[in-house]
PDB file of N, CA and C in Angstrom:
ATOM      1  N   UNK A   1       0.838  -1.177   0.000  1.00  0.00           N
ATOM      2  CA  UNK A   1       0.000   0.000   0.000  1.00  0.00           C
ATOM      3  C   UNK A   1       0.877   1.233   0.000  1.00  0.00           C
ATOM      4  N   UNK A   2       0.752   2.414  -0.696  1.00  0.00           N
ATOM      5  CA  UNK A   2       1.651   3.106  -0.874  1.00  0.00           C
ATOM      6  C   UNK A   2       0.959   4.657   0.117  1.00  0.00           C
ATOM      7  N   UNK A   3       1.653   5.057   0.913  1.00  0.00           N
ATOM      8  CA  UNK A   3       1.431   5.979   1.876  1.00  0.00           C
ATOM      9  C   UNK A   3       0.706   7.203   1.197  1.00  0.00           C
ATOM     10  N   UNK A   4      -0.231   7.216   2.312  1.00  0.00           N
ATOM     11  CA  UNK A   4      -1.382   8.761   1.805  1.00  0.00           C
ATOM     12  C   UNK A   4      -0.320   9.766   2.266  1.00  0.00           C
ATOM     13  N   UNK A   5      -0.551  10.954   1.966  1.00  0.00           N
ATOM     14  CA  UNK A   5       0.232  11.963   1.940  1.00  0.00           C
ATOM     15  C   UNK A   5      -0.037  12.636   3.706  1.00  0.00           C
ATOM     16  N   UNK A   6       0.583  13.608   4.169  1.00  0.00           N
ATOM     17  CA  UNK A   6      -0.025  13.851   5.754  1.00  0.00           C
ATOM     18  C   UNK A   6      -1.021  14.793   5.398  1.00  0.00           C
ATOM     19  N   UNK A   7      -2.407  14.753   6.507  1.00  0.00           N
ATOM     20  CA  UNK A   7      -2.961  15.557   6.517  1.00  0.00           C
ATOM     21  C   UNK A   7      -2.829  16.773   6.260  1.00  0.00           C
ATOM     22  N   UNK A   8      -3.633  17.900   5.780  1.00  0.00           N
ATOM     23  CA  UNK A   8      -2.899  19.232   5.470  1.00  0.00           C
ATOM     24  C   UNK A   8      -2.034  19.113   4.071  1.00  0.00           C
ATOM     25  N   UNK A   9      -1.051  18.543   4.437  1.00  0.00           N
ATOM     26  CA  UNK A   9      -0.100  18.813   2.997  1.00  0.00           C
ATOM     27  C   UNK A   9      -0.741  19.104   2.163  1.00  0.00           C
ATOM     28  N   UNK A  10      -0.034  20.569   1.540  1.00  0.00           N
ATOM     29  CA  UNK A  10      -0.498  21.123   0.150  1.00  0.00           C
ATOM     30  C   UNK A  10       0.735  21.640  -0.334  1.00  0.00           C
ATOM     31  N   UNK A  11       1.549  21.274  -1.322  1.00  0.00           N
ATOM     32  CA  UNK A  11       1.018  20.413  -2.442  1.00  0.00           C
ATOM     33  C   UNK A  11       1.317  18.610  -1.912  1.00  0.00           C
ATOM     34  N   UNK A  12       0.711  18.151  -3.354  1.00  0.00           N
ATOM     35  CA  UNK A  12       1.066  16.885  -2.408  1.00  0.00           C
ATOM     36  C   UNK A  12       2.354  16.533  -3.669  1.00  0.00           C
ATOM     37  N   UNK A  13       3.389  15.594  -2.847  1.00  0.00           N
ATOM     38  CA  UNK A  13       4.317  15.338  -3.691  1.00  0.00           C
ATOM     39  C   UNK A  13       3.943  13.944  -4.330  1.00  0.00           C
ATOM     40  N   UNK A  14       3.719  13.823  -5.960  1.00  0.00           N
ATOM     41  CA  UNK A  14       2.787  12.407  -6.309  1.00  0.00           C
ATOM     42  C   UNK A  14       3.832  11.908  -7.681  1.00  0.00           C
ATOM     43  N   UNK A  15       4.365  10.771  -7.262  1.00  0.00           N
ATOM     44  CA  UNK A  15       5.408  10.197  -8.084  1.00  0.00           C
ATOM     45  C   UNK A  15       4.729   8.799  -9.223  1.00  0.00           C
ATOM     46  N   UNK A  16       5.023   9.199  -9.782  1.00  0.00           N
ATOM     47  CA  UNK A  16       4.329   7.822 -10.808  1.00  0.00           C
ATOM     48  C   UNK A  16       5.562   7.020 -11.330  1.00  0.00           C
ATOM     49  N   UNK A  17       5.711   5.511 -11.384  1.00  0.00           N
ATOM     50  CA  UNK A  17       6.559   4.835 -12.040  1.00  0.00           C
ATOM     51  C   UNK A  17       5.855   4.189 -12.835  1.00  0.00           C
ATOM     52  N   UNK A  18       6.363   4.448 -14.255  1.00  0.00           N
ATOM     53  CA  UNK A  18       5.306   3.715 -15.209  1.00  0.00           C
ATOM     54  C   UNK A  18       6.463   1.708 -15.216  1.00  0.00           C
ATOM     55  N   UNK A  19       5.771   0.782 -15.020  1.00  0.00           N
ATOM     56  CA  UNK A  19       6.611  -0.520 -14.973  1.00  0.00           C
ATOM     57  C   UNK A  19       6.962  -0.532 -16.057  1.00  0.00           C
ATOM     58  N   UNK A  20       7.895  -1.694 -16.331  1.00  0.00           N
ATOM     59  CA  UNK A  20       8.849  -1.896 -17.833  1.00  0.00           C
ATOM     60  C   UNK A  20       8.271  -3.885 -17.564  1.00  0.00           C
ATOM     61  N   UNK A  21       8.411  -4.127 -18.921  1.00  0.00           N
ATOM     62  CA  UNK A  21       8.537  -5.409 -19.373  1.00  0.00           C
ATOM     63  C   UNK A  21       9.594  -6.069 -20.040  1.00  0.00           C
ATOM     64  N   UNK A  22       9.987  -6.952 -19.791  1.00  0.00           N
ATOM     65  CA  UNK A  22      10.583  -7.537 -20.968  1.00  0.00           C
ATOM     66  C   UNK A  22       9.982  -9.223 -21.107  1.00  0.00           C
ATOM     67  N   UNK A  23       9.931  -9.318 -22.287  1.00  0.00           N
ATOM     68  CA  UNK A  23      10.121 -10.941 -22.253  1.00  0.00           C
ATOM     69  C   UNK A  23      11.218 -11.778 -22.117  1.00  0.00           C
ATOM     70  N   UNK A  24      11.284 -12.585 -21.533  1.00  0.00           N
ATOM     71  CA  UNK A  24      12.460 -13.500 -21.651  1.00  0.00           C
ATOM     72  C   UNK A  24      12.325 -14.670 -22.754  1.00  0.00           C
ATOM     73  N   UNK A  25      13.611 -15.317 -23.162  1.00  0.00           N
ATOM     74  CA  UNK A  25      13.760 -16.474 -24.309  1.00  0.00           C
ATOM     75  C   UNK A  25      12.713 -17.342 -23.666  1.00  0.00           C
ATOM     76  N   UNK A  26      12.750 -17.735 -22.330  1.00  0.00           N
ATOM     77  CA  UNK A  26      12.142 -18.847 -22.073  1.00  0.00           C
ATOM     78  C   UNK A  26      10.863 -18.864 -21.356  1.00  0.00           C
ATOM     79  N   UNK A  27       9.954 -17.871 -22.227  1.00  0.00           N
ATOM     80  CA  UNK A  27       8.734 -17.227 -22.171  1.00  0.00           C
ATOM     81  C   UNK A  27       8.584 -16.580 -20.728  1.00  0.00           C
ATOM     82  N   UNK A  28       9.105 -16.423 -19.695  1.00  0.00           N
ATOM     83  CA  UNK A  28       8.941 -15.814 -18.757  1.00  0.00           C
ATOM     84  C   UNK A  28       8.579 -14.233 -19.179  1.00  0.00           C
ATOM     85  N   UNK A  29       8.375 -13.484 -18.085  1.00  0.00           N
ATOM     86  CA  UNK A  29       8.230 -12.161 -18.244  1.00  0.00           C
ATOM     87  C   UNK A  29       9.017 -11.350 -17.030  1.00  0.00           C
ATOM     88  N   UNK A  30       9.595 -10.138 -17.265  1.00  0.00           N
ATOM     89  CA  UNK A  30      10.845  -9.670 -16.533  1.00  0.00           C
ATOM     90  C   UNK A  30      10.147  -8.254 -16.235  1.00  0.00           C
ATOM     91  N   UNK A  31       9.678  -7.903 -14.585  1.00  0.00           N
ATOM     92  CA  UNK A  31       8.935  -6.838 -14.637  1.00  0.00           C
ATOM     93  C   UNK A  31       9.866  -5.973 -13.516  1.00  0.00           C
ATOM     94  N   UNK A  32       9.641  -4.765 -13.969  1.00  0.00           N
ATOM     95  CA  UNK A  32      10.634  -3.855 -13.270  1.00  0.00           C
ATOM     96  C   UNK A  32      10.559  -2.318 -13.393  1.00  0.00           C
ATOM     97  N   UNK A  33      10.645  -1.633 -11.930  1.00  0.00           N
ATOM     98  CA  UNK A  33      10.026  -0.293 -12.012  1.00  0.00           C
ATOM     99  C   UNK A  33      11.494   0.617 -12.152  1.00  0.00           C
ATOM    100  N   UNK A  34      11.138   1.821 -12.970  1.00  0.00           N
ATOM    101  CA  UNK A  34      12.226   2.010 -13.714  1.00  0.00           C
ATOM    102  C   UNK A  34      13.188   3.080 -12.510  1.00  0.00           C
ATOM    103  N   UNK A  35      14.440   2.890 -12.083  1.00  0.00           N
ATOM    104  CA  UNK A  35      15.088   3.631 -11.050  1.00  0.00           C
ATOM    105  C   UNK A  35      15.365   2.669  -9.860  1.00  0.00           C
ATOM    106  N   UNK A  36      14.808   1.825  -9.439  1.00  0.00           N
ATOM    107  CA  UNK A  36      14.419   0.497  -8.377  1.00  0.00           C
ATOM    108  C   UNK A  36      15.762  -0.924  -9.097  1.00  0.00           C
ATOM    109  N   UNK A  37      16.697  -0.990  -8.087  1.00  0.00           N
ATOM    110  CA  UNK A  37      17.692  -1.835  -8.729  1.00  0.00           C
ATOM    111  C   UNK A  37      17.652  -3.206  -8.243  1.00  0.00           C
ATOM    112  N   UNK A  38      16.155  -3.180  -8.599  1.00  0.00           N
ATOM    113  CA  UNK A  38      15.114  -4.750  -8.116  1.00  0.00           C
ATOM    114  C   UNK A  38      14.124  -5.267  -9.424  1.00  0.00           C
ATOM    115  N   UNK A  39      13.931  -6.687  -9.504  1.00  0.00           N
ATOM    116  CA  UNK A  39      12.764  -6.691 -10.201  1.00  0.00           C
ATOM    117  C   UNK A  39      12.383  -8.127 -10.117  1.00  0.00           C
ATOM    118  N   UNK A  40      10.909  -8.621 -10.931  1.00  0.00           N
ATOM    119  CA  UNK A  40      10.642  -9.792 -10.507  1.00  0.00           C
ATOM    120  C   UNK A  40      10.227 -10.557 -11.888  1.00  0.00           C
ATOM    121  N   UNK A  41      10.574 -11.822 -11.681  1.00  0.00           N
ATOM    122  CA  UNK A  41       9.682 -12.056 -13.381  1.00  0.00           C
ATOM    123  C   UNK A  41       8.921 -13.426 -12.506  1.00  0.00           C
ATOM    124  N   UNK A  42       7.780 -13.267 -13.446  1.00  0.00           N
ATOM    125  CA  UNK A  42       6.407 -14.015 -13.439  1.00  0.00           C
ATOM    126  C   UNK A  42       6.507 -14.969 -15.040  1.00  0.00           C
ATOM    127  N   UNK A  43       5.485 -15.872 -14.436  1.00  0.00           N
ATOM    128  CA  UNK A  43       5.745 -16.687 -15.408  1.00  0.00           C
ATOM    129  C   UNK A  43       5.240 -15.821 -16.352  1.00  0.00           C
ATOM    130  N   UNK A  44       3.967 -15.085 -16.809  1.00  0.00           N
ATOM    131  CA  UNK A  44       3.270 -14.919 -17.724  1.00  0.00           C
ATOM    132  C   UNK A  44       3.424 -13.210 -17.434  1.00  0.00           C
ATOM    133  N   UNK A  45       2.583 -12.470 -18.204  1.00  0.00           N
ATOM    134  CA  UNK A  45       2.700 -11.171 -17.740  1.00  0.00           C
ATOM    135  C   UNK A  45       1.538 -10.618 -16.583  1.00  0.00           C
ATOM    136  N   UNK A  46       0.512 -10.929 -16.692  1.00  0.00           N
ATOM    137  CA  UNK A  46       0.110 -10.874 -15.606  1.00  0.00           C
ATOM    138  C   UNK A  46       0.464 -11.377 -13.943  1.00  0.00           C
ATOM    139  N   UNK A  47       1.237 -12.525 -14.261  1.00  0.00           N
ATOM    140  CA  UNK A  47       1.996 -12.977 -12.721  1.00  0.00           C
ATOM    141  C   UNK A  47       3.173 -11.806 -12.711  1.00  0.00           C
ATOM    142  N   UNK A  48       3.596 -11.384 -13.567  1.00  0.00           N
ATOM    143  CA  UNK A  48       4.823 -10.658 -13.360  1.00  0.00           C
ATOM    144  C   UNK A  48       4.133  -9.364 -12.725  1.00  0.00           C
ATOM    145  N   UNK A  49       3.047  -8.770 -13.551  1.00  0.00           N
ATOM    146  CA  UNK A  49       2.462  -7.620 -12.577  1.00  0.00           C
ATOM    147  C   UNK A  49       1.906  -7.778 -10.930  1.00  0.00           C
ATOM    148  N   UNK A  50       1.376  -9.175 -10.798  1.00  0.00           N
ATOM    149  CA  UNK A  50       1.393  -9.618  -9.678  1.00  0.00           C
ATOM    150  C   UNK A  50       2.664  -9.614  -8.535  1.00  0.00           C
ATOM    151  N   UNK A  51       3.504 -10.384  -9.310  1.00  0.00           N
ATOM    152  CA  UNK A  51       4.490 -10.230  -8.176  1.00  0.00           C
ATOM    153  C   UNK A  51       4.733  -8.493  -8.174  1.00  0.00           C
ATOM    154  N   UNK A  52       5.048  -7.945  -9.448  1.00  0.00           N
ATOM    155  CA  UNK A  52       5.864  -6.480  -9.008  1.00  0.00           C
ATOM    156  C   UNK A  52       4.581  -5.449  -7.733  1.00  0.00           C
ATOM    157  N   UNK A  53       3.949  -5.616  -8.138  1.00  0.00           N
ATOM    158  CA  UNK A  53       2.892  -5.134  -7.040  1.00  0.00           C
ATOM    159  C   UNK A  53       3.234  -5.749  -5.486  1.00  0.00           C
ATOM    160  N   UNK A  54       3.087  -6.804  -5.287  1.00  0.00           N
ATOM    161  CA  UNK A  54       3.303  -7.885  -4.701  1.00  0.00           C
ATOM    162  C   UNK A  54       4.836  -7.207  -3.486  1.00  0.00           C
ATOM    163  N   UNK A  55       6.304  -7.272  -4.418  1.00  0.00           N
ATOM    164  CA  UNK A  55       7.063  -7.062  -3.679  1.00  0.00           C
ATOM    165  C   UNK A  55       7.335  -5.407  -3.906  1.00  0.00           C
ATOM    166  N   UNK A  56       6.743  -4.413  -4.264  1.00  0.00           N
ATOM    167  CA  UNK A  56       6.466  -3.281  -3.959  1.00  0.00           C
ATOM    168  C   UNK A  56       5.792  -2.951  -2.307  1.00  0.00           C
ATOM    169  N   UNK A  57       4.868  -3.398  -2.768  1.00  0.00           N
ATOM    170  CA  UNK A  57       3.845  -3.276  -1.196  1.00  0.00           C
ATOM    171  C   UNK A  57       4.891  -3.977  -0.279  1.00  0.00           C
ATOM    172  N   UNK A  58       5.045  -4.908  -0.418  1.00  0.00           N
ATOM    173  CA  UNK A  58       6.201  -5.331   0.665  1.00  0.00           C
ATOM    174  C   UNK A  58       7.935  -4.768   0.811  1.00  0.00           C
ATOM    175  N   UNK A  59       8.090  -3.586  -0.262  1.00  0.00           N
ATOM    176  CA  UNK A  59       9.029  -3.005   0.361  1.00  0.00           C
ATOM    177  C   UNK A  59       9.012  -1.367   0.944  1.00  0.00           C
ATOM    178  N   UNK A  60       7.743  -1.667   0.391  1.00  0.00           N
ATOM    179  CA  UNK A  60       7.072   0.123   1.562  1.00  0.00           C
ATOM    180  C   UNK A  60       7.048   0.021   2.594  1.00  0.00           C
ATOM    181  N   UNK A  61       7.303  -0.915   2.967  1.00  0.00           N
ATOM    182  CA  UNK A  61       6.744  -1.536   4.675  1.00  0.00           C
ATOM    183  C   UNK A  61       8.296  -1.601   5.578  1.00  0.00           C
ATOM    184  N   UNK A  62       9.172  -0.985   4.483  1.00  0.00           N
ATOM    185  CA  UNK A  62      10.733  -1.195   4.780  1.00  0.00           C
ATOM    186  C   UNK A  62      11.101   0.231   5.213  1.00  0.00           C
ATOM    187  N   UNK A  63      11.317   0.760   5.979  1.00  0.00           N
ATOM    188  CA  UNK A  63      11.603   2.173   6.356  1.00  0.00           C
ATOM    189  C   UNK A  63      13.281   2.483   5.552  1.00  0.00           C
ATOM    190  N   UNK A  64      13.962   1.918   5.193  1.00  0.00           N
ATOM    191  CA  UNK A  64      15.202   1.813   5.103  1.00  0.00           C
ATOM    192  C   UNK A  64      14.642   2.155   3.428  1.00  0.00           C
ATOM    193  N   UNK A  65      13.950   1.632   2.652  1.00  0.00           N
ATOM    194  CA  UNK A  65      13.466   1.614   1.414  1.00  0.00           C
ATOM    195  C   UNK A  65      12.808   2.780   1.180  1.00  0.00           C
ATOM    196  N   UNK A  66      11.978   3.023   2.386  1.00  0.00           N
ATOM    197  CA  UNK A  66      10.870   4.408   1.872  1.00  0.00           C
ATOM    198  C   UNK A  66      12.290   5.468   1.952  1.00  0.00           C
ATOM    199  N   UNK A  67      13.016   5.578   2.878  1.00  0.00           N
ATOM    200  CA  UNK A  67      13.776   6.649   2.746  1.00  0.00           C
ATOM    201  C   UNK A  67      14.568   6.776   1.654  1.00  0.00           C
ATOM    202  N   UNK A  68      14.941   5.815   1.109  1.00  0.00           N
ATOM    203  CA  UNK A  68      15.556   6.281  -0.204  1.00  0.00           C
ATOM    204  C   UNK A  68      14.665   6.249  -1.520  1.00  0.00           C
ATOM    205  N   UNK A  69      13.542   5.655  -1.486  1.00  0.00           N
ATOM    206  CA  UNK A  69      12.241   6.202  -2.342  1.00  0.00           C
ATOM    207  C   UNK A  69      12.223   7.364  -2.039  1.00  0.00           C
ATOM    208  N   UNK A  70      12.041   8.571  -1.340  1.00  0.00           N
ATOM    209  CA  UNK A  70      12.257   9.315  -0.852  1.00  0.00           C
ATOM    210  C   UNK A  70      12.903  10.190  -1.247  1.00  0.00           C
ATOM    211  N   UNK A  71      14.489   9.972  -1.173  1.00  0.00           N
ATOM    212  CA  UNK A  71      15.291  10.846  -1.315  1.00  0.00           C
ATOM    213  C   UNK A  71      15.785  10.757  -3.087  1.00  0.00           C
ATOM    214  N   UNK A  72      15.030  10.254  -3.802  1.00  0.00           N
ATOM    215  CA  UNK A  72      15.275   9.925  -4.927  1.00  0.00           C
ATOM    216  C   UNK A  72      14.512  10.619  -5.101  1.00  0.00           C
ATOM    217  N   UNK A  73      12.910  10.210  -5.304  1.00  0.00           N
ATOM    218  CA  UNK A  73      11.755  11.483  -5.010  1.00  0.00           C
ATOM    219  C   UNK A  73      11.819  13.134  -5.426  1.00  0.00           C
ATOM    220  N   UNK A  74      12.972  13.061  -4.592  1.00  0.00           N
ATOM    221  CA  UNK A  74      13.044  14.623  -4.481  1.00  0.00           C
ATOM    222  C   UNK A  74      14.584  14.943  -5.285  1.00  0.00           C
ATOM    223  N   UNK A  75      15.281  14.496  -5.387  1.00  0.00           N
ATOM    224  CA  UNK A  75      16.409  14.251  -6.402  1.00  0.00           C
ATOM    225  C   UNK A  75      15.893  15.017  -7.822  1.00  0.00           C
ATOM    226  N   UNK A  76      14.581  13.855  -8.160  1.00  0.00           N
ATOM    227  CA  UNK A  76      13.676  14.225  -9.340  1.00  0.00           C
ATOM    228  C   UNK A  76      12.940  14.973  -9.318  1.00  0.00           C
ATOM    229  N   UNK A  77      12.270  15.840  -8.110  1.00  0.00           N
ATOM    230  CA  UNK A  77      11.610  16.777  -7.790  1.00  0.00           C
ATOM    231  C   UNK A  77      12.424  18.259  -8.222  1.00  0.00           C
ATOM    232  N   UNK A  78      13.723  18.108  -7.492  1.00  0.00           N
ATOM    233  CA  UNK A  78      14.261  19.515  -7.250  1.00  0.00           C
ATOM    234  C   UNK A  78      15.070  19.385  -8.922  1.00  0.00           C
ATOM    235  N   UNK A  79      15.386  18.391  -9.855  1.00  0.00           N
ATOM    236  CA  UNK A  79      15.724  18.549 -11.031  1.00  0.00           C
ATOM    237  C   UNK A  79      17.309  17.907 -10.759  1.00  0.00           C
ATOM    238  N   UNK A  80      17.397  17.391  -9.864  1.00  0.00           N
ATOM    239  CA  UNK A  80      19.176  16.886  -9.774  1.00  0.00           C
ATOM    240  C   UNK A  80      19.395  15.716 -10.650  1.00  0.00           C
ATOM    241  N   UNK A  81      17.908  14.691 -10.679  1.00  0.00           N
ATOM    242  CA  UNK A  81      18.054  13.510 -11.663  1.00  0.00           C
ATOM    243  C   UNK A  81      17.380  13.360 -12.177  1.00  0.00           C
ATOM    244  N   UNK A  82      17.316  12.655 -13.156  1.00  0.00           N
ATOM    245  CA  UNK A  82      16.052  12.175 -14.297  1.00  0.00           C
ATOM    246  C   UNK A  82      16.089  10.827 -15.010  1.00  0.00           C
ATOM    247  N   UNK A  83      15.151  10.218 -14.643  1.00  0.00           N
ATOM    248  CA  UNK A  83      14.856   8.343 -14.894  1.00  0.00           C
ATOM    249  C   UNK A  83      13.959   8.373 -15.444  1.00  0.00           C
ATOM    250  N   UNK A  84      13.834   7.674 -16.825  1.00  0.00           N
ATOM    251  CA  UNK A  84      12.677   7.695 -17.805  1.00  0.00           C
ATOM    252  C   UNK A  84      11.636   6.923 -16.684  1.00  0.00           C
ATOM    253  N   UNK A  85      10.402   6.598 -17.013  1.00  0.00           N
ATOM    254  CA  UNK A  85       9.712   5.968 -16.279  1.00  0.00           C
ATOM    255  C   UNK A  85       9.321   6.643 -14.195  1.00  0.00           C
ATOM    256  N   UNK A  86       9.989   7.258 -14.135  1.00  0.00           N
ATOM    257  CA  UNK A  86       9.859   7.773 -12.926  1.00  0.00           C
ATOM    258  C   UNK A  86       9.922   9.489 -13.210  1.00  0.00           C
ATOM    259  N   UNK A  87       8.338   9.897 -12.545  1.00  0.00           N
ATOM    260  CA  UNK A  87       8.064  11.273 -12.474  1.00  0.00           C
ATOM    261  C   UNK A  87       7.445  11.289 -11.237  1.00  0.00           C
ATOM    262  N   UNK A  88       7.873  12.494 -11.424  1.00  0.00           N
ATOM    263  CA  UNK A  88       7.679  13.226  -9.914  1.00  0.00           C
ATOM    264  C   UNK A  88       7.146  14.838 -10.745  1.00  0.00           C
ATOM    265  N   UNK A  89       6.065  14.958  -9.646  1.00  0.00           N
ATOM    266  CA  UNK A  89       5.007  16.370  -9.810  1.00  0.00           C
ATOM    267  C   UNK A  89       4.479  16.677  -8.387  1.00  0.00           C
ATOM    268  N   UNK A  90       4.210  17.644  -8.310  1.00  0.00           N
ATOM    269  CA  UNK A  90       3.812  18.710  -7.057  1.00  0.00           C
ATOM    270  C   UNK A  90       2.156  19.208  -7.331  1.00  0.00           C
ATOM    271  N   UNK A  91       1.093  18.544  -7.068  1.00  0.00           N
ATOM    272  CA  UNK A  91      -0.414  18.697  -7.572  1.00  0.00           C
ATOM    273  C   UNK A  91      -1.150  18.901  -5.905  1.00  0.00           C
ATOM    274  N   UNK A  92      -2.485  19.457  -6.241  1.00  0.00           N
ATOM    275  CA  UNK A  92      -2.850  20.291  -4.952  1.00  0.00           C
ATOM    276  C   UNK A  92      -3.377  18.131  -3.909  1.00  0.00           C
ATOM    277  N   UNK A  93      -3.945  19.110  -3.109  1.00  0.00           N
ATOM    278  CA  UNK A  93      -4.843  17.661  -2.313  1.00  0.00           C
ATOM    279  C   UNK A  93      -5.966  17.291  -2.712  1.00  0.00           C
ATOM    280  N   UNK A  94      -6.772  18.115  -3.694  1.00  0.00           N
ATOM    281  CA  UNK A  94      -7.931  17.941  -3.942  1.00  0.00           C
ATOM    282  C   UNK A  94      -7.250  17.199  -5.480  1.00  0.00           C
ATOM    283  N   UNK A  95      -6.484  17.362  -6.135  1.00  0.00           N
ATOM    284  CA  UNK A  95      -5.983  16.417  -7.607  1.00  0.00           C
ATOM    285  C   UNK A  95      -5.556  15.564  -7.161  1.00  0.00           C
ATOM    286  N   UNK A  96      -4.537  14.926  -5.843  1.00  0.00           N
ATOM    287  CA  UNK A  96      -4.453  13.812  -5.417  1.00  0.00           C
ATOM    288  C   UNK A  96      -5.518  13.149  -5.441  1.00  0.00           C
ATOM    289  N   UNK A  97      -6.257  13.244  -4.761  1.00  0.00           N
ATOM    290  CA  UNK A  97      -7.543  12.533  -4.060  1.00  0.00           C
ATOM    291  C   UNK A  97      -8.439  12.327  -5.619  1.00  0.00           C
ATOM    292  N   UNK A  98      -8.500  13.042  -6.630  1.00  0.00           N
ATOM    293  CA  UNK A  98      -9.228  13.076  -7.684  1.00  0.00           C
ATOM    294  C   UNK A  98      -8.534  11.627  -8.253  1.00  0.00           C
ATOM    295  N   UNK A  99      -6.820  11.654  -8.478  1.00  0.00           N
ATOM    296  CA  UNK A  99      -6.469  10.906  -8.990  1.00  0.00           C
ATOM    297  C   UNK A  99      -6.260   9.666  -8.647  1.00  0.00           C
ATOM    298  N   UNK A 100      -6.584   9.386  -7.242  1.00  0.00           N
ATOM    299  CA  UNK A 100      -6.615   8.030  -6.872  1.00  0.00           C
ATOM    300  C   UNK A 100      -7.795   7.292  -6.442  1.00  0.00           C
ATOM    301  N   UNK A 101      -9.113   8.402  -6.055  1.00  0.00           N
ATOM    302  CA  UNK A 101     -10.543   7.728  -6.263  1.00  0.00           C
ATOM    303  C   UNK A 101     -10.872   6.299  -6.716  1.00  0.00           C
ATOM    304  N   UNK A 102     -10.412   6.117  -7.961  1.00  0.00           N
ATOM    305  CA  UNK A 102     -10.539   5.231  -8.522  1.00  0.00           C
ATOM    306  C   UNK A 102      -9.165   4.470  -9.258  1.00  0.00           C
ATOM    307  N   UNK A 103      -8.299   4.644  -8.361  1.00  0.00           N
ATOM    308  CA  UNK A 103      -7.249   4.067  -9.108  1.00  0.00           C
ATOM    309  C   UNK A 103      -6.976   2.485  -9.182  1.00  0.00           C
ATOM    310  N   UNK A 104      -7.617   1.762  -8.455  1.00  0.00           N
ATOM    311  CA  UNK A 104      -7.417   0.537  -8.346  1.00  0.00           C
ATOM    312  C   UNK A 104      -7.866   0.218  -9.341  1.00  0.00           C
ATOM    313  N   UNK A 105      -9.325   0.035  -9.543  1.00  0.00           N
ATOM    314  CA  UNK A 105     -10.071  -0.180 -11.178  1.00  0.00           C
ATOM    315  C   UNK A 105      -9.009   0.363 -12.029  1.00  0.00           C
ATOM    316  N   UNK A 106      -8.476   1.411 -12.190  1.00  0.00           N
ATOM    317  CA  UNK A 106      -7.733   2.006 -13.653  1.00  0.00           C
ATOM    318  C   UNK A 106      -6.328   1.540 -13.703  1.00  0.00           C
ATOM    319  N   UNK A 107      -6.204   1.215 -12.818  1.00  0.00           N
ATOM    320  CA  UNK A 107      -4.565   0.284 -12.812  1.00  0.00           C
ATOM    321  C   UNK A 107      -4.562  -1.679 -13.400  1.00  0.00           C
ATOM    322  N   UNK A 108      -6.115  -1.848 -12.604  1.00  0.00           N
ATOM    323  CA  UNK A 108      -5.889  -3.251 -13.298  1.00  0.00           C
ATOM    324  C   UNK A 108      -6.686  -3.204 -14.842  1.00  0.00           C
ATOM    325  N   UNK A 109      -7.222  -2.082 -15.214  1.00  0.00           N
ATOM    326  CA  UNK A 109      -7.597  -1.725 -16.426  1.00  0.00           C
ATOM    327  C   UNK A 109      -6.392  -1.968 -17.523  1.00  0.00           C
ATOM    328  N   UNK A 110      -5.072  -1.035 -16.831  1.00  0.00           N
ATOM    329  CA  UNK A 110      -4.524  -0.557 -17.841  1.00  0.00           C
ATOM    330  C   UNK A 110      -3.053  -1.368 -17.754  1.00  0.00           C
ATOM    331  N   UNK A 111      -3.201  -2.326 -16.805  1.00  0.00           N
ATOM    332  CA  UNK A 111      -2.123  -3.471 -16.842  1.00  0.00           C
ATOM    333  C   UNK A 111      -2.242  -4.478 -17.738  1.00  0.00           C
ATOM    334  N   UNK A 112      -3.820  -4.557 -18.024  1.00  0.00           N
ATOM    335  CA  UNK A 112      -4.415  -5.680 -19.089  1.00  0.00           C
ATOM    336  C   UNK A 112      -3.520  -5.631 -20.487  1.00  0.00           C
ATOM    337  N   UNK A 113      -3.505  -3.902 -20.575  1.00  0.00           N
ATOM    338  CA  UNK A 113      -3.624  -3.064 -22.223  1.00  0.00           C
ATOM    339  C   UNK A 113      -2.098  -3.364 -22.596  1.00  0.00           C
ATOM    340  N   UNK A 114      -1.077  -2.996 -21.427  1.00  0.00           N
ATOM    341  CA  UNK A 114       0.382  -2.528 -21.662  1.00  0.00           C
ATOM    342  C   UNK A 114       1.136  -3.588 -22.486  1.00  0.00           C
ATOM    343  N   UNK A 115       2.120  -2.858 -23.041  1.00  0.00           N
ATOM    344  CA  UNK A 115       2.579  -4.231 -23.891  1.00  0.00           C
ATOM    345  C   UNK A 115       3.698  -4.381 -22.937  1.00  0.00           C
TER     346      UNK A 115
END
């Protein structure tokens, strides 16, 4: 589960990692969020989105991890680095909340689509 922002906070700081695929020779699938020097492959592509979800949520739960999610975060925030697949934007609390309403539905929507 990826942490709500603190009460109050305005703006909110809202990072998107779009995942990467690859196939492997031996039909596996190789899933991996782009900046993260981790990844998981699933047999098929949907297990691969499974697991990457999977050991995401289980490394938020890592304080040692969020802090350098974190400090990367803002790396890409303040303009010091830049990783295709990883953005970082500064949007009010009321566009947070707009944009995650329904994000569960639109994530397993658009995991179906991705190549």
């Amino acid at each position: 589960m990826r942490p709500d922002p603190q009460a109050g906070s305005d703006p909110v700081v809202h990072v998107l990692q779009n995942p990467r695929f690859v196939n492997q020779a031996d039909g596996t699938v190789r899933a991996y969020y782009p900046g993260d020097d981790w990844f998981v492959v699933g047999t098929d592509r949907q297990d691969a989105i499974r697991l990457l979800h999977a050991e995401f949520d289980r490394r938020m739960q890592d304080p040692a991890y969020v802090a350098a999610h974190w400090d990367r975060t803002q790396r890409h925030r303040d303009g010091l680095e830049a990783t295709p697949g990883f953005e970082v934007t500064e949007i009010s609390r009321s566009e947070y909340e707009h944009r995650t309403s329904g994000l569960g539905d639109q994530l397993r929507g658009t995991a179906d689509a991705e190549d």
